[in-house]
Protein backbone atom coordinates (compact mmCIF):
# COMPACT_ATOMS: atom_id res chain seq x y z
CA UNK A 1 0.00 0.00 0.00
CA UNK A 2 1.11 3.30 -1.05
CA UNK A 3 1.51 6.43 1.78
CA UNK A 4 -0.23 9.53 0.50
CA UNK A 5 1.78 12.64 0.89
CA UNK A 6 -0.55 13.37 3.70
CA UNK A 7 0.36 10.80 6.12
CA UNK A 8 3.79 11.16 5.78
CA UNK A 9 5.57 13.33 7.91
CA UNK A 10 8.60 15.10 7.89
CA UNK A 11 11.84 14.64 9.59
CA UNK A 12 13.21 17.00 10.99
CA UNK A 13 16.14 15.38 12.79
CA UNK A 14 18.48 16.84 10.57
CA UNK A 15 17.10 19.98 9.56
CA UNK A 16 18.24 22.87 11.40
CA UNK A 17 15.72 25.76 13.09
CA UNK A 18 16.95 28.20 10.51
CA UNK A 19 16.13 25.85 7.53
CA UNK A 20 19.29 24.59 6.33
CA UNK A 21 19.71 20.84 6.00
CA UNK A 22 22.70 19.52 8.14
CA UNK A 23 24.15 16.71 6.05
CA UNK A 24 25.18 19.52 3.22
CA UNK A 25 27.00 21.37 5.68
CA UNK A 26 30.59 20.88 5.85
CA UNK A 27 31.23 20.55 9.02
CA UNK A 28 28.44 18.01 9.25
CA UNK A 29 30.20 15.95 5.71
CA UNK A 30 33.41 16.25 7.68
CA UNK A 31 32.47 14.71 10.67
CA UNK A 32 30.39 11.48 9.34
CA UNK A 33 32.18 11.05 5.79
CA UNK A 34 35.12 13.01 5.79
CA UNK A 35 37.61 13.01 8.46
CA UNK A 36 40.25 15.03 6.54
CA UNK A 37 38.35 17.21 5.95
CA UNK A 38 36.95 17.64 9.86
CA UNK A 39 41.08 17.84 10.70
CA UNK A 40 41.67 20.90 8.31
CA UNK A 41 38.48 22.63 9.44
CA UNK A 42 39.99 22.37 13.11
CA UNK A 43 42.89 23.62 11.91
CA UNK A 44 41.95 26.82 10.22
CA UNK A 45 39.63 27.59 12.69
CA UNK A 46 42.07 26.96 15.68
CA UNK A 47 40.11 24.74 17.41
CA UNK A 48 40.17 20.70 19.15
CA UNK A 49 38.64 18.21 16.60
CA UNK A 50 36.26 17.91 19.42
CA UNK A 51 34.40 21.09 19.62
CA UNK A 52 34.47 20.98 15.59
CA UNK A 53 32.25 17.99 15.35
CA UNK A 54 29.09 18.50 14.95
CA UNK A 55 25.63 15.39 14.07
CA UNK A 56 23.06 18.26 13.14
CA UNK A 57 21.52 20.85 14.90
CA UNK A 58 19.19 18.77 16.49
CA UNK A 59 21.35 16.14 18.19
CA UNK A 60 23.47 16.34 21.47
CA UNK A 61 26.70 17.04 19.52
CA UNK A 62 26.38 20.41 17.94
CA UNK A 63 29.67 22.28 16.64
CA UNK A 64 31.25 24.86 18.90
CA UNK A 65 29.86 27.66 16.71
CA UNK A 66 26.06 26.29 16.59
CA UNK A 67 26.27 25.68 20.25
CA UNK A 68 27.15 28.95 21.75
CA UNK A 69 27.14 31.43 18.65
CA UNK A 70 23.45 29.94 17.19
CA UNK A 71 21.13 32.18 18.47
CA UNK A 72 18.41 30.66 16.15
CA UNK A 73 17.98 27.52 18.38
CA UNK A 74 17.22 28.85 21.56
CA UNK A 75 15.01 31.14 19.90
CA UNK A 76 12.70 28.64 18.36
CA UNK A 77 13.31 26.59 21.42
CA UNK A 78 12.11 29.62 23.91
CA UNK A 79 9.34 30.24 21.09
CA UNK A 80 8.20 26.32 21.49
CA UNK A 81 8.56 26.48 17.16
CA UNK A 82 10.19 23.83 15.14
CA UNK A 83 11.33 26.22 12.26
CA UNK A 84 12.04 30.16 12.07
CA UNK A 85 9.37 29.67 8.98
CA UNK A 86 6.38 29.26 11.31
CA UNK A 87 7.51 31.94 13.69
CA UNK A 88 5.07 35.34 13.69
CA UNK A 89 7.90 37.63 13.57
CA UNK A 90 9.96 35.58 10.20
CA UNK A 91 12.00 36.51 8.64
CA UNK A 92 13.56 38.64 11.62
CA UNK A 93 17.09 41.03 11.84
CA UNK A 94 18.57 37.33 13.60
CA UNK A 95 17.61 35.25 10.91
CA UNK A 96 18.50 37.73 8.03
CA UNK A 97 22.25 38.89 9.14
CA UNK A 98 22.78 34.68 9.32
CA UNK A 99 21.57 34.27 5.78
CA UNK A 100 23.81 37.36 4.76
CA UNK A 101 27.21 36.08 6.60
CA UNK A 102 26.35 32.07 5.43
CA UNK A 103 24.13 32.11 1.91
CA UNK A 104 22.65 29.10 1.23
């Protein structure tokens, strides 16, 4: 038996808040497919392999920069929201200055 496009549901395990999808960020690549990648990332950005790893923005291991810099997620979080797309106030000056520094 076929699902209709209504029954299924979305998952958003590894979609971020802000929209983007985790496994085509780099950092994300790096860290499940790409270790050499993950090691030069550390590198130029001065930091442990450690606090560079990141399994998307919805699991327990979040990059250094998504887990204090991310303002996004606590947002949505303090908002009780999934997305920054269902939120009254999108697309606000948080969500807009990310999209200018990181296009996607």
């Amino acid at each position: 038996m076929e699902k209709s496009i209504e029954t299924v549901k979305p998952d958003k395990r590894l979609t971020a808040v802000c929209g983007l999808f985790c496994p085509a960020c780099s950092v994300y690549i790096g860290a499940k497919e790409d270790p050499e990648r993950l090691n030069g990332m550390a590198e130029r950005l001065q930091q442990p392999l450690e606090k560079v790893t990141c399994n998307g923005c919805r699991s327990d291991k979040r990059s250094f920069y998504c887990e204090h810099y991310c303002t996004m997620f606590k947002c949505a979080a303090d908002k009780g929201i999934d997305f920054c797309g269902t939120c009254k106030e999108y697309p606000c000056a948080i969500l807009k200055e990310f999209q200018a520094a990181m296009p996607h």
